[in-house]
PDB file of N, CA and C in Angstrom:
ATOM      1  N   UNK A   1       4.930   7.974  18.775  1.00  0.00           N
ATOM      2  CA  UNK A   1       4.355   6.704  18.336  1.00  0.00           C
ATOM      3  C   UNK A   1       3.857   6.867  16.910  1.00  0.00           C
ATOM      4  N   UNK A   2       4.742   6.008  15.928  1.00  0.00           N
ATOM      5  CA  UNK A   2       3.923   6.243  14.512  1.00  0.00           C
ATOM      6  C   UNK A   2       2.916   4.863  14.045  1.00  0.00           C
ATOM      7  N   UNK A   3       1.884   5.680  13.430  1.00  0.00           N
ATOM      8  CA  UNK A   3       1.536   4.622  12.847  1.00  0.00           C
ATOM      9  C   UNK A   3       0.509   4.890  11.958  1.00  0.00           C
ATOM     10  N   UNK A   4       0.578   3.543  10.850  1.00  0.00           N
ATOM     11  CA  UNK A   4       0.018   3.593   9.485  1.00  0.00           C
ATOM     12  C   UNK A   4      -1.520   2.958   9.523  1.00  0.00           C
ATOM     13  N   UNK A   5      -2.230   3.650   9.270  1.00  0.00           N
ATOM     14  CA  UNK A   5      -3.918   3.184   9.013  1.00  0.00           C
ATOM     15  C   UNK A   5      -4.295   2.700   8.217  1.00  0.00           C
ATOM     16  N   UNK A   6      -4.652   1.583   7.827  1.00  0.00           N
ATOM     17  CA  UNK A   6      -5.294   1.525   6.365  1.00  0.00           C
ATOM     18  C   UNK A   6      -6.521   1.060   6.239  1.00  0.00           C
ATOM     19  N   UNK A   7      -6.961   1.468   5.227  1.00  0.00           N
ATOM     20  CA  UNK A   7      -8.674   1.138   4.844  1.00  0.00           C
ATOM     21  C   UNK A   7      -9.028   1.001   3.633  1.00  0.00           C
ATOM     22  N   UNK A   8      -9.979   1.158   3.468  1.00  0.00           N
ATOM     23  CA  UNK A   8     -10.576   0.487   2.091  1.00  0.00           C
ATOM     24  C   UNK A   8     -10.998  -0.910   1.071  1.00  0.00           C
ATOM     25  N   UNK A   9     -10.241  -1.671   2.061  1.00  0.00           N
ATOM     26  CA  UNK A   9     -10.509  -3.546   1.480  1.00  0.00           C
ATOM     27  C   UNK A   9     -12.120  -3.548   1.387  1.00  0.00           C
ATOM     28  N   UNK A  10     -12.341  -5.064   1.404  1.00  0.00           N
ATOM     29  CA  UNK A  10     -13.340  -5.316   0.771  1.00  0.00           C
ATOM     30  C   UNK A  10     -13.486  -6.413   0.201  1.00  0.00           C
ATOM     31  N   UNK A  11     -14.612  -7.045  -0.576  1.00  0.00           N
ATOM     32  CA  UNK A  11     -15.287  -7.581  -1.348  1.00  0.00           C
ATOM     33  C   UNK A  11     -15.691  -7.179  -2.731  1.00  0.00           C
ATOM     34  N   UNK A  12     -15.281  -7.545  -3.694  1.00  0.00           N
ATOM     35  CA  UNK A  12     -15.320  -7.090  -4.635  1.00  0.00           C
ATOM     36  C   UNK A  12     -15.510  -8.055  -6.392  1.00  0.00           C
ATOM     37  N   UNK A  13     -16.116  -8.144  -7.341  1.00  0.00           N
ATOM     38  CA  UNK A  13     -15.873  -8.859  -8.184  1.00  0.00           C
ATOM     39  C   UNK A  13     -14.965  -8.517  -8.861  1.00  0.00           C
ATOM     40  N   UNK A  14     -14.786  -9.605  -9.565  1.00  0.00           N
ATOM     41  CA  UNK A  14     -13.637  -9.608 -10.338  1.00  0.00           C
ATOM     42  C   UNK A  14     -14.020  -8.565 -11.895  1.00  0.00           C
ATOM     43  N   UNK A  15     -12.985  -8.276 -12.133  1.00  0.00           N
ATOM     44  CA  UNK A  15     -13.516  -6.800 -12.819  1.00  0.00           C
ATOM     45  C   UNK A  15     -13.608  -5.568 -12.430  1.00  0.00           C
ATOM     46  N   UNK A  16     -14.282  -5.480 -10.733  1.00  0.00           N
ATOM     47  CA  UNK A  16     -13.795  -4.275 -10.341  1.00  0.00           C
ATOM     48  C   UNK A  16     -12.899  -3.686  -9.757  1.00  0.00           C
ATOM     49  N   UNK A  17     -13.073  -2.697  -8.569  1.00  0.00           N
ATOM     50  CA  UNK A  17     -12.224  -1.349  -8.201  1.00  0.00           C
ATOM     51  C   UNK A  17     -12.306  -1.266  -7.108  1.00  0.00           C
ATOM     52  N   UNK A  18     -11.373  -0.928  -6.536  1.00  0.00           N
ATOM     53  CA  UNK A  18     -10.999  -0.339  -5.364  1.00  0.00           C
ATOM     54  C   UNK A  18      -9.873   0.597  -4.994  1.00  0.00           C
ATOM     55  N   UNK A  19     -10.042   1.137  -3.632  1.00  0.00           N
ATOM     56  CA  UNK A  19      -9.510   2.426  -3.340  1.00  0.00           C
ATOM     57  C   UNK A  19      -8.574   2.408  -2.168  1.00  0.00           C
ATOM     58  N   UNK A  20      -7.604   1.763  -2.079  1.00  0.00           N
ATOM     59  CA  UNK A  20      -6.612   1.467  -0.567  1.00  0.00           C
ATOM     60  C   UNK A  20      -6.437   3.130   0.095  1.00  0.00           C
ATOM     61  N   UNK A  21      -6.549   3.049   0.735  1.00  0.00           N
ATOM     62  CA  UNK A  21      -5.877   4.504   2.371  1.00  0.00           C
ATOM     63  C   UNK A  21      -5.146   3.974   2.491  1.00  0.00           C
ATOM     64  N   UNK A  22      -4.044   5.137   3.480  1.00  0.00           N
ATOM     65  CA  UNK A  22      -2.912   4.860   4.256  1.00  0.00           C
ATOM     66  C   UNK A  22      -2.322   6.087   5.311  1.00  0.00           C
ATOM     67  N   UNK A  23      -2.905   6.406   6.359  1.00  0.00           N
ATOM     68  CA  UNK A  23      -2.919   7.199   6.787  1.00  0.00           C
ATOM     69  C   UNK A  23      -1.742   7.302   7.690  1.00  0.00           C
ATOM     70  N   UNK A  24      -0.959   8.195   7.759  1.00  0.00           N
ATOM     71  CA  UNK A  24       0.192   8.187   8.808  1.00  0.00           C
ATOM     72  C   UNK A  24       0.307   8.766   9.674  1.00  0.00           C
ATOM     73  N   UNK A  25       0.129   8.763  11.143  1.00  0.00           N
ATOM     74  CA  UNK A  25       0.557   9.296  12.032  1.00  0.00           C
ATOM     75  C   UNK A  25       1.928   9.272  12.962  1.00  0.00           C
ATOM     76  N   UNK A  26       1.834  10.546  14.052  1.00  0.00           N
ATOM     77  CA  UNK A  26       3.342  10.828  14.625  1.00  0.00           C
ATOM     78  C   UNK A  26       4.022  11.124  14.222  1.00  0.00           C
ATOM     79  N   UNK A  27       5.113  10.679  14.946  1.00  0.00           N
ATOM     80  CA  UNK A  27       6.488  11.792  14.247  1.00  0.00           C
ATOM     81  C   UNK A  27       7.221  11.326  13.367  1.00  0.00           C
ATOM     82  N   UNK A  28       7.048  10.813  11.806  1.00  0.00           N
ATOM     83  CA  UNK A  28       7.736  10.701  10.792  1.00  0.00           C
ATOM     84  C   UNK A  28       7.783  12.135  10.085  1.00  0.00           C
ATOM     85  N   UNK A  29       8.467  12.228   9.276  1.00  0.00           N
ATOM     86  CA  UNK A  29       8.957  13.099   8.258  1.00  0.00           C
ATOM     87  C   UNK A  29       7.890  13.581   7.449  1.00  0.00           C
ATOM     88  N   UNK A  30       7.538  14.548   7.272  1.00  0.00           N
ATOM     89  CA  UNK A  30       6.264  14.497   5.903  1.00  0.00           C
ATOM     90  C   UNK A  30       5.937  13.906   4.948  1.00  0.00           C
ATOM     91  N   UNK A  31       7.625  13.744   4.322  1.00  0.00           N
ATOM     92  CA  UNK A  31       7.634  12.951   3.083  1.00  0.00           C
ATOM     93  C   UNK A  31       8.546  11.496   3.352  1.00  0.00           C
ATOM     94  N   UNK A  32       8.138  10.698   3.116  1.00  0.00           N
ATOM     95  CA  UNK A  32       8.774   9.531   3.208  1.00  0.00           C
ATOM     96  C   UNK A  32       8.381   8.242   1.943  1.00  0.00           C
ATOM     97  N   UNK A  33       9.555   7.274   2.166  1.00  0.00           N
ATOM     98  CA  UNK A  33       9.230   6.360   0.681  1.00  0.00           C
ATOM     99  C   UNK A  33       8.072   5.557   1.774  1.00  0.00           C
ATOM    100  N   UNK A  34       7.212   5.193   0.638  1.00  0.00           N
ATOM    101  CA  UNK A  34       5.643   4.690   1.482  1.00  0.00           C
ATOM    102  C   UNK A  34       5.538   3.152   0.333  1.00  0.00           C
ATOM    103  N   UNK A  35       5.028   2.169   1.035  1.00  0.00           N
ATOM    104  CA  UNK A  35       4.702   1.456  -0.247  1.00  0.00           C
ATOM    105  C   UNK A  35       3.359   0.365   0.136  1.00  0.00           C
ATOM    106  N   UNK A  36       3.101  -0.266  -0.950  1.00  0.00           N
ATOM    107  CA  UNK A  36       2.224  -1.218  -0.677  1.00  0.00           C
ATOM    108  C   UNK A  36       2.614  -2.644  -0.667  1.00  0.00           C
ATOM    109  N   UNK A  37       2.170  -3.187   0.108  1.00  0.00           N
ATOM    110  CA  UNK A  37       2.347  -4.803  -0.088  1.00  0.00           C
ATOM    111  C   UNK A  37       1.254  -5.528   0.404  1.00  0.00           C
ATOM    112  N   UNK A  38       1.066  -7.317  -0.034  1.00  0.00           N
ATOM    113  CA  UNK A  38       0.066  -7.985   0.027  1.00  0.00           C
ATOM    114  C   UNK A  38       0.878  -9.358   0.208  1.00  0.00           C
ATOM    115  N   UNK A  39      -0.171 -10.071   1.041  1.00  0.00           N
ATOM    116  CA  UNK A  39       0.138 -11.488   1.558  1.00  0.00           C
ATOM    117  C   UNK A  39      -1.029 -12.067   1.226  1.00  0.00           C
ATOM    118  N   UNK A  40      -1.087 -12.947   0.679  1.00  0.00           N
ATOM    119  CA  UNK A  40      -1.790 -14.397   0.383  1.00  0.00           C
ATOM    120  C   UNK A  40      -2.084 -15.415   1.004  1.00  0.00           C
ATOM    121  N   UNK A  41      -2.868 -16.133   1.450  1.00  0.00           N
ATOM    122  CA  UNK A  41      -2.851 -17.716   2.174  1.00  0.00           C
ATOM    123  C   UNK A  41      -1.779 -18.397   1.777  1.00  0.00           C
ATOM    124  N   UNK A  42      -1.015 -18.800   2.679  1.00  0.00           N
ATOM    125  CA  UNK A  42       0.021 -19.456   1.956  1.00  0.00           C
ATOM    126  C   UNK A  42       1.469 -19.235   1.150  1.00  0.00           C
ATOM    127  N   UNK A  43       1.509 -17.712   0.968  1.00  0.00           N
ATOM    128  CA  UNK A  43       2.571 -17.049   0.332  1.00  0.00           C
ATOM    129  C   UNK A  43       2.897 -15.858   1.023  1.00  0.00           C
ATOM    130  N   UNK A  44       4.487 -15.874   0.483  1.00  0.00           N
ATOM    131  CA  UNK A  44       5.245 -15.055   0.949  1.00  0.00           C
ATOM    132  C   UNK A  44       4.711 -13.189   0.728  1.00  0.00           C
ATOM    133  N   UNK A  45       4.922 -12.547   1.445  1.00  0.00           N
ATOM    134  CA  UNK A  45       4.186 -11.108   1.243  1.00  0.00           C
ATOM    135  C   UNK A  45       5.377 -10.548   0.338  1.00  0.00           C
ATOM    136  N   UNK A  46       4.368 -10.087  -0.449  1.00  0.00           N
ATOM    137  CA  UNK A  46       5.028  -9.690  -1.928  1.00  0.00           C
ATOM    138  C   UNK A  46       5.115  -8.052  -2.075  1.00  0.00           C
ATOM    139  N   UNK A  47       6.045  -6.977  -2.615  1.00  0.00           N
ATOM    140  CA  UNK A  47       5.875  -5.606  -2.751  1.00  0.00           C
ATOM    141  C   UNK A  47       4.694  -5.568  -4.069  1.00  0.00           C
ATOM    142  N   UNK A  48       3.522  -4.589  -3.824  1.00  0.00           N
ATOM    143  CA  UNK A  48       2.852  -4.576  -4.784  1.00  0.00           C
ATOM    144  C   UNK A  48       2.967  -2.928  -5.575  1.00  0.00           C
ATOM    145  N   UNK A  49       3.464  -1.675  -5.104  1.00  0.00           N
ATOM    146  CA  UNK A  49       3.629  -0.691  -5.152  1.00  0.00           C
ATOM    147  C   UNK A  49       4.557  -0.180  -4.434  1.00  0.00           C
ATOM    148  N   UNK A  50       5.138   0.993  -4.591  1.00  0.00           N
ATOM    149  CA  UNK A  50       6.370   2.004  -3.862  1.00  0.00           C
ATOM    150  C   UNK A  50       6.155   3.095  -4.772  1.00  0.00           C
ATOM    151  N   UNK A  51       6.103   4.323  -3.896  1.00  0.00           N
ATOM    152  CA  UNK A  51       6.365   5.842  -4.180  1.00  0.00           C
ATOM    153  C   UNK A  51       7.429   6.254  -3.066  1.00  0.00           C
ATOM    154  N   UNK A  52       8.389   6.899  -4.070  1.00  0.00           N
ATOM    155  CA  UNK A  52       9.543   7.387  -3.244  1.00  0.00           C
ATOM    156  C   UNK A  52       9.363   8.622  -2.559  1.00  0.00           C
ATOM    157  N   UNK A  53      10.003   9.489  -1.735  1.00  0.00           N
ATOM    158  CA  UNK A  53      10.300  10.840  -1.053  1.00  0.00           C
ATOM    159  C   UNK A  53       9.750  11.664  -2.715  1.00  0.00           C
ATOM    160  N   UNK A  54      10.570  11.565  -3.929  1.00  0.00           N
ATOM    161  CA  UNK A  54      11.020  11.677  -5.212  1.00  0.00           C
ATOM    162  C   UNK A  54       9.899  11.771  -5.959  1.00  0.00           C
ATOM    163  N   UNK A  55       8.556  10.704  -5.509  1.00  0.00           N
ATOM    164  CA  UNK A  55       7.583  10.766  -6.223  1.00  0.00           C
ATOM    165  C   UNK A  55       7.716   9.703  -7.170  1.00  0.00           C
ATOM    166  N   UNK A  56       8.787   8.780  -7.589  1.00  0.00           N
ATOM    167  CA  UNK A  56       9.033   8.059  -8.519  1.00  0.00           C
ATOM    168  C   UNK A  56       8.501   6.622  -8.495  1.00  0.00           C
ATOM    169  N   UNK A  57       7.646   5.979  -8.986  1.00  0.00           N
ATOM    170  CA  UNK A  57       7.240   4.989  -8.185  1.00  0.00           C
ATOM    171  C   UNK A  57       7.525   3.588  -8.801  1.00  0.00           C
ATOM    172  N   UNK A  58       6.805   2.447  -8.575  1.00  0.00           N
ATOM    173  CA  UNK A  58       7.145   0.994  -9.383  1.00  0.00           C
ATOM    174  C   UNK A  58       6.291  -0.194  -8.639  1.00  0.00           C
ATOM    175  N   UNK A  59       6.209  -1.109  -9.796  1.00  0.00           N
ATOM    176  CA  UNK A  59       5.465  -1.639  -9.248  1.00  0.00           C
ATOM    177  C   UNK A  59       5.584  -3.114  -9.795  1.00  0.00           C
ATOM    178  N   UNK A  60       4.551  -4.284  -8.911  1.00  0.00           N
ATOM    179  CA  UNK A  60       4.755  -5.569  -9.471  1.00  0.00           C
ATOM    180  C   UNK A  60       4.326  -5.886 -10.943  1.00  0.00           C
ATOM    181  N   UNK A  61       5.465  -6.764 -11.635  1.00  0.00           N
ATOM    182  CA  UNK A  61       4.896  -7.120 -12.916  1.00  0.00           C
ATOM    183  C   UNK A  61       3.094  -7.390 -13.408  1.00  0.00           C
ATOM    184  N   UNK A  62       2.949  -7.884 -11.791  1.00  0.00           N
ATOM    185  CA  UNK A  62       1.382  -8.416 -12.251  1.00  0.00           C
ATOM    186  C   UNK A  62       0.270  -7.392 -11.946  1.00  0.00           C
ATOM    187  N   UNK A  63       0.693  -6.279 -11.531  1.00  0.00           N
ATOM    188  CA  UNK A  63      -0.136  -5.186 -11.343  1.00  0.00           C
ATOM    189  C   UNK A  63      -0.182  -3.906 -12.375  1.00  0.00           C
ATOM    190  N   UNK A  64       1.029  -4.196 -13.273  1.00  0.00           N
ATOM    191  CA  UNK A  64       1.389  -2.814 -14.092  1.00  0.00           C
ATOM    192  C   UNK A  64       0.175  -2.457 -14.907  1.00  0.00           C
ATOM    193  N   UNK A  65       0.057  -1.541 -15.330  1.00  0.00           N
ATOM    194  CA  UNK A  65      -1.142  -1.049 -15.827  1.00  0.00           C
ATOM    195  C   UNK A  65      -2.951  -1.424 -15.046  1.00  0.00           C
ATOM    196  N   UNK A  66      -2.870  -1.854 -13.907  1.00  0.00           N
ATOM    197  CA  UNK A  66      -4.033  -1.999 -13.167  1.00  0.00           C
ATOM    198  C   UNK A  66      -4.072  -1.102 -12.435  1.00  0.00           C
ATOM    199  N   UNK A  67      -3.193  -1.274 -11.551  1.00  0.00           N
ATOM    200  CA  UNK A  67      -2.833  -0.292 -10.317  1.00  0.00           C
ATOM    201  C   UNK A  67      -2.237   0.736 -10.105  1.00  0.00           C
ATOM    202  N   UNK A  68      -2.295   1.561  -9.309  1.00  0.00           N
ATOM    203  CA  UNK A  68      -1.657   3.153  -9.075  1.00  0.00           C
ATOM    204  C   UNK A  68      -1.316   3.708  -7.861  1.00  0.00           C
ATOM    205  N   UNK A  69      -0.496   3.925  -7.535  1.00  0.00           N
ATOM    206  CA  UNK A  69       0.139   4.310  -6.075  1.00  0.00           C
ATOM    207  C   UNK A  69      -0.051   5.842  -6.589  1.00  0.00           C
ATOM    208  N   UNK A  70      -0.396   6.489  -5.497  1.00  0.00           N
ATOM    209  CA  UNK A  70      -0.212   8.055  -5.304  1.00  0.00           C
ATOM    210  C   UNK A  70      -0.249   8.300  -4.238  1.00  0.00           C
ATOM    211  N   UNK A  71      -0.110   9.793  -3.494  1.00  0.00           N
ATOM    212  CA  UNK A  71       0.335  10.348  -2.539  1.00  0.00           C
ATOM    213  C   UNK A  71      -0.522  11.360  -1.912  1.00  0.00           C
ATOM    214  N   UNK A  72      -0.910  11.851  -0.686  1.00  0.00           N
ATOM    215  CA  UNK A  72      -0.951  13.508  -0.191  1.00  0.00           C
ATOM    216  C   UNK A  72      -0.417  13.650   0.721  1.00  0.00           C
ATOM    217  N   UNK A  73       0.603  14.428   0.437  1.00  0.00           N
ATOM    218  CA  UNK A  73       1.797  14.513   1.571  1.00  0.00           C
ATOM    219  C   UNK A  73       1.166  15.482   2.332  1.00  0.00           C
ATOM    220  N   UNK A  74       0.889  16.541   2.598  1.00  0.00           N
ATOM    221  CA  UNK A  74      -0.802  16.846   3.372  1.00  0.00           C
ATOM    222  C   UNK A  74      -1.038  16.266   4.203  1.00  0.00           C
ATOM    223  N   UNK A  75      -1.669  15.265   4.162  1.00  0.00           N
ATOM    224  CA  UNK A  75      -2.104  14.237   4.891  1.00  0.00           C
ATOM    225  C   UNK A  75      -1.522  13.163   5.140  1.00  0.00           C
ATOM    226  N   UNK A  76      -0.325  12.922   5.165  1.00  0.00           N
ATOM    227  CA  UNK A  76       0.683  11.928   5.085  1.00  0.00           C
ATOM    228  C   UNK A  76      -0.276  10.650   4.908  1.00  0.00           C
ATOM    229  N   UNK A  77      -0.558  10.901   3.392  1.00  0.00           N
ATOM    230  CA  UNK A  77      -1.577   9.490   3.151  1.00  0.00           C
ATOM    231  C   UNK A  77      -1.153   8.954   1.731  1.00  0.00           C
ATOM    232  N   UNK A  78      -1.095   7.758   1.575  1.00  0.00           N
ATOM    233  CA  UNK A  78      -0.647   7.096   0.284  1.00  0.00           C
ATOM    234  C   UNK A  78      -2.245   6.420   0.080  1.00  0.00           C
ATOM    235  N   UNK A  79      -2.665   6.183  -0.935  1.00  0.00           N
ATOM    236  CA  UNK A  79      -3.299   5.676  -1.689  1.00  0.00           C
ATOM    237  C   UNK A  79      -2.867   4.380  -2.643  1.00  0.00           C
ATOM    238  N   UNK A  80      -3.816   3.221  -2.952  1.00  0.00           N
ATOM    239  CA  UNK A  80      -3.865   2.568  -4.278  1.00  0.00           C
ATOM    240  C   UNK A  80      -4.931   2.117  -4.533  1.00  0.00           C
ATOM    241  N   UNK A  81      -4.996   2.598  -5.701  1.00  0.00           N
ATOM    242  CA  UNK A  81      -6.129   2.634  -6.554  1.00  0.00           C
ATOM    243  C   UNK A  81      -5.890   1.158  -7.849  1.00  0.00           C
ATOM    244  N   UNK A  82      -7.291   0.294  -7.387  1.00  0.00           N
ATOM    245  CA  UNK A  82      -6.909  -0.875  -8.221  1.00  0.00           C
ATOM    246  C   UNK A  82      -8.185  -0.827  -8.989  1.00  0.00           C
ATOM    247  N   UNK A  83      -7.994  -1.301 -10.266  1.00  0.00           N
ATOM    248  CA  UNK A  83      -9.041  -1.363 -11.355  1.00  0.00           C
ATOM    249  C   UNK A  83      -8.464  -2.962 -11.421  1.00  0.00           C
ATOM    250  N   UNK A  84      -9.809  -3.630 -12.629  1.00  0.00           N
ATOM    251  CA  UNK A  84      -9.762  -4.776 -13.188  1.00  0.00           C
ATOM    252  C   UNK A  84      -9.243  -5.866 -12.451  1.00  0.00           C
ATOM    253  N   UNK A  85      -9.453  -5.993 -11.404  1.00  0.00           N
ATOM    254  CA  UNK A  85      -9.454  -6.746  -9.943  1.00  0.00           C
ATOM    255  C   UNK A  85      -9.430  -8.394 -10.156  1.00  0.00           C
ATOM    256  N   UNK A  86      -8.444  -9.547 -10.351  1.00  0.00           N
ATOM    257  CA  UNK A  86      -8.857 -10.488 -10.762  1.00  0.00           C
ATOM    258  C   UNK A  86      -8.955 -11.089  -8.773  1.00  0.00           C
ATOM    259  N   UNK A  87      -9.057 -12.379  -9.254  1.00  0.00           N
ATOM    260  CA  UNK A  87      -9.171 -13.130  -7.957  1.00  0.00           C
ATOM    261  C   UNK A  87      -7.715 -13.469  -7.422  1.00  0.00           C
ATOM    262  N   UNK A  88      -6.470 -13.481  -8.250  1.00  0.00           N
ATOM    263  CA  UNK A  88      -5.336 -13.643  -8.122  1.00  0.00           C
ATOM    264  C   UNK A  88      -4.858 -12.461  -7.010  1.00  0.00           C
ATOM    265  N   UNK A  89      -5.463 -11.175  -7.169  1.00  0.00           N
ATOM    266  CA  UNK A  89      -5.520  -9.916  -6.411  1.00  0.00           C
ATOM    267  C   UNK A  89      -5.733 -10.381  -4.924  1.00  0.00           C
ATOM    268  N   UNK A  90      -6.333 -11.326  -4.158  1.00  0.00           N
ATOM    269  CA  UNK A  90      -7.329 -11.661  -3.329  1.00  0.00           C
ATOM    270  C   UNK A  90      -5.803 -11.729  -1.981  1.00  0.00           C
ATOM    271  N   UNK A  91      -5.996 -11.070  -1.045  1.00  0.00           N
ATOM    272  CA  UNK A  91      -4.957 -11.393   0.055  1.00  0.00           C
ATOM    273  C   UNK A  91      -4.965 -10.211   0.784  1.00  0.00           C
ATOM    274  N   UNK A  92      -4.171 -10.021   1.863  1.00  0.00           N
ATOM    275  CA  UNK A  92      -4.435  -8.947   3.087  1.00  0.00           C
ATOM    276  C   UNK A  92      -2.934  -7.944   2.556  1.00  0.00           C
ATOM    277  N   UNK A  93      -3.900  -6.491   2.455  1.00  0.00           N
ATOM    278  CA  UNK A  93      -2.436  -5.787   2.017  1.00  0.00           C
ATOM    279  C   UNK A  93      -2.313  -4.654   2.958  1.00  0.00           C
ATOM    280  N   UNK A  94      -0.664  -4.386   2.426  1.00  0.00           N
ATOM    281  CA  UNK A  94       0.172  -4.058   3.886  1.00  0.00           C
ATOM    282  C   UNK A  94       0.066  -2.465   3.533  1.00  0.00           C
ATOM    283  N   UNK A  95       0.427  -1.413   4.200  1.00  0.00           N
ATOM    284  CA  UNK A  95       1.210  -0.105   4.243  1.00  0.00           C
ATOM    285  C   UNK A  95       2.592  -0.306   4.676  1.00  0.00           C
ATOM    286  N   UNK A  96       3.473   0.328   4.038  1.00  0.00           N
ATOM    287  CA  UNK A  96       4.496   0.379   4.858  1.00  0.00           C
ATOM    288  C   UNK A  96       5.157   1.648   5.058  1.00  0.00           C
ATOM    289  N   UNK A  97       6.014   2.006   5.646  1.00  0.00           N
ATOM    290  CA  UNK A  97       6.752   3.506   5.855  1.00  0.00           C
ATOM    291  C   UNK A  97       8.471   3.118   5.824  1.00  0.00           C
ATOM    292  N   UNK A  98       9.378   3.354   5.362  1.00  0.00           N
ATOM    293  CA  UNK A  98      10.541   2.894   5.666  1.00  0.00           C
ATOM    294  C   UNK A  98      11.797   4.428   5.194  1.00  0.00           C
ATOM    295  N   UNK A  99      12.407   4.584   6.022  1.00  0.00           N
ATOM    296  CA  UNK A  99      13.220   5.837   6.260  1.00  0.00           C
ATOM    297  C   UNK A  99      14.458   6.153   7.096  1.00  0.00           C
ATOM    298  N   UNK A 100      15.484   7.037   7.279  1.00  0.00           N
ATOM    299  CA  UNK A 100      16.222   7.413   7.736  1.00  0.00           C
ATOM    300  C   UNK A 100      16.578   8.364   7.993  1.00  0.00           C
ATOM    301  N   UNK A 101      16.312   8.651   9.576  1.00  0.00           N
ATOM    302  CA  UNK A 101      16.998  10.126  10.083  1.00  0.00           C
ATOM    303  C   UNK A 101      17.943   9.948  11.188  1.00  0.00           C
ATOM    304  N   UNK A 102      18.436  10.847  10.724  1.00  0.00           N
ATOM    305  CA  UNK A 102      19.584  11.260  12.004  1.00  0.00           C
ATOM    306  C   UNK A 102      20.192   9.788  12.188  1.00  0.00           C
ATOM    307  N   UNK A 103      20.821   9.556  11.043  1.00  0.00           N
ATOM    308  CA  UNK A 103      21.653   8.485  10.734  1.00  0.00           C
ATOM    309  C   UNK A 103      20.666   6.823  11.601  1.00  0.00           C
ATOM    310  N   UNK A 104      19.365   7.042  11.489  1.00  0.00           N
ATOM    311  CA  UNK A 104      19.008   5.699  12.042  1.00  0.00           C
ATOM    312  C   UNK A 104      18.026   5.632  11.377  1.00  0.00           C
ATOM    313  N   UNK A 105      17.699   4.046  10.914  1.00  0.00           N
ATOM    314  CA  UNK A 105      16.453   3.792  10.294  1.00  0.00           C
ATOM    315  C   UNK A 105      15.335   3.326  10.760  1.00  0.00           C
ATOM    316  N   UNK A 106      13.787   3.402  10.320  1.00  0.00           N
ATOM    317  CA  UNK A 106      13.474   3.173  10.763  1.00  0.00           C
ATOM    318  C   UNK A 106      12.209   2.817   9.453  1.00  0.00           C
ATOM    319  N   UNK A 107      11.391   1.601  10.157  1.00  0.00           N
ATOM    320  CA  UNK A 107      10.433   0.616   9.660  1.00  0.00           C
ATOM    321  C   UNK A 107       8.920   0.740  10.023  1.00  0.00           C
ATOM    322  N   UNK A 108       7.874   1.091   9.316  1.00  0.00           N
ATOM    323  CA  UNK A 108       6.767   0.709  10.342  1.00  0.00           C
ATOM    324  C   UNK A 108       6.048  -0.004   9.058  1.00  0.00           C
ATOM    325  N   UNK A 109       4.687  -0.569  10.104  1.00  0.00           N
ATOM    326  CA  UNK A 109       3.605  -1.346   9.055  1.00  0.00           C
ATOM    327  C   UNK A 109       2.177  -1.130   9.811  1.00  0.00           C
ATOM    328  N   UNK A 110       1.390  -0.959   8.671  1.00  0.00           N
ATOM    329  CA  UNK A 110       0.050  -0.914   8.761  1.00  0.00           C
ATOM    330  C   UNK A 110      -0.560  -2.434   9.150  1.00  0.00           C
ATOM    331  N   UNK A 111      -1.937  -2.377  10.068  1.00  0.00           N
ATOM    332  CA  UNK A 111      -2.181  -3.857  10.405  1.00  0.00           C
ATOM    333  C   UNK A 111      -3.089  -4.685   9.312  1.00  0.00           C
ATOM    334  N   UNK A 112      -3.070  -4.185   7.918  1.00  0.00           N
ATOM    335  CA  UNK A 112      -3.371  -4.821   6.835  1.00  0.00           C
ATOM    336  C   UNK A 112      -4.615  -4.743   6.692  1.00  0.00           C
ATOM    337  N   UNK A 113      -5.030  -4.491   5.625  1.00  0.00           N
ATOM    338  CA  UNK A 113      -6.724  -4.760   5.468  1.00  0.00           C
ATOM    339  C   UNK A 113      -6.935  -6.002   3.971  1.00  0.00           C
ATOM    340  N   UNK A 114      -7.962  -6.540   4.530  1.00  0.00           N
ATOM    341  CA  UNK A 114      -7.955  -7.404   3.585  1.00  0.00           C
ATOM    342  C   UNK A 114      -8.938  -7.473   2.522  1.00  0.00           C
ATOM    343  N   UNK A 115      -8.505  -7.590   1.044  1.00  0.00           N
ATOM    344  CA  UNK A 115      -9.292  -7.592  -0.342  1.00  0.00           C
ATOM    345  C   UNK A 115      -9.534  -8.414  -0.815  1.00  0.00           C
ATOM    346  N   UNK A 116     -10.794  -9.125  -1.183  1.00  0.00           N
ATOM    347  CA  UNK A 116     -11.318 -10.276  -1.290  1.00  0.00           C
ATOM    348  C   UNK A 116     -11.815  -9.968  -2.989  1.00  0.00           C
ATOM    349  N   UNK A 117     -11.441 -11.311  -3.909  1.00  0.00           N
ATOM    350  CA  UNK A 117     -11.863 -10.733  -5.267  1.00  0.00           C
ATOM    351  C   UNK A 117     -12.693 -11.745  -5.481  1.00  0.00           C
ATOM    352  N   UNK A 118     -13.777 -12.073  -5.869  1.00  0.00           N
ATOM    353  CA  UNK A 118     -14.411 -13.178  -6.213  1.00  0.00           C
ATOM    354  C   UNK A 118     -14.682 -13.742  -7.727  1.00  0.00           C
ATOM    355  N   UNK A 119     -14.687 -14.224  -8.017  1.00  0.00           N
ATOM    356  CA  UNK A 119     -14.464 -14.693  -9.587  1.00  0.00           C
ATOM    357  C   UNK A 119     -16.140 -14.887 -10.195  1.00  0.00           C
TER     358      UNK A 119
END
């Protein structure tokens, strides 16, 4: 049984910071492509981050230089780290895990925690 933890949401003004978890359990791979995503009232859930197996990562236009995806494969835990926090930021964000072994793929998701930015 795998599955992705996440923590760290919150309340926060606009201007500041926060610190996303992503903790993975069971039997996935050590290293796997991990990413972040966020849903909005009303909108479609958007990719906000991805770090590959590779380490190589990317991210949404509207996050570049705010935000930071990193890794401890250790702890099969992804991180994002958000500075300068507007209210546009404000919506429930995802973990995800997505991979392939032994010729089958496979999908999981974290049950979202939600980041509240206040203006």
């Amino acid at each position: 049984q795998v599955q992705l933890v996440e923590s760290g949401g919150g309340l926060v003004q606009a201007g500041g910071s926060l610190r996303l978890s992503c903790a993975a359990s069971g039997s996935i791979p050590r290293v796997t492509t991990m990413g972040w995503y966020r849903q909005a009232p009303g909108k479609q859930r958007e990719l906000v981050a991805v770090i590959t197996s590779g380490d190589n990562t990317n991210y949404a236009d509207s996050v570049k230089g705010r935000f930071t995806i990193s890794r401890d494969n250790a702890r099969k835990t992804v991180y994002l780290q958000m500075i300068t926090l507007k209210p546009e930021d404000t919506a429930v964000y995802y973990c995800n895990t997505h991979y392939v072994s032994w010729g089958r793929a496979y999908d999981y998701w974290g049950q979202g925690t939600q980041v509240t930015v206040s203006s």
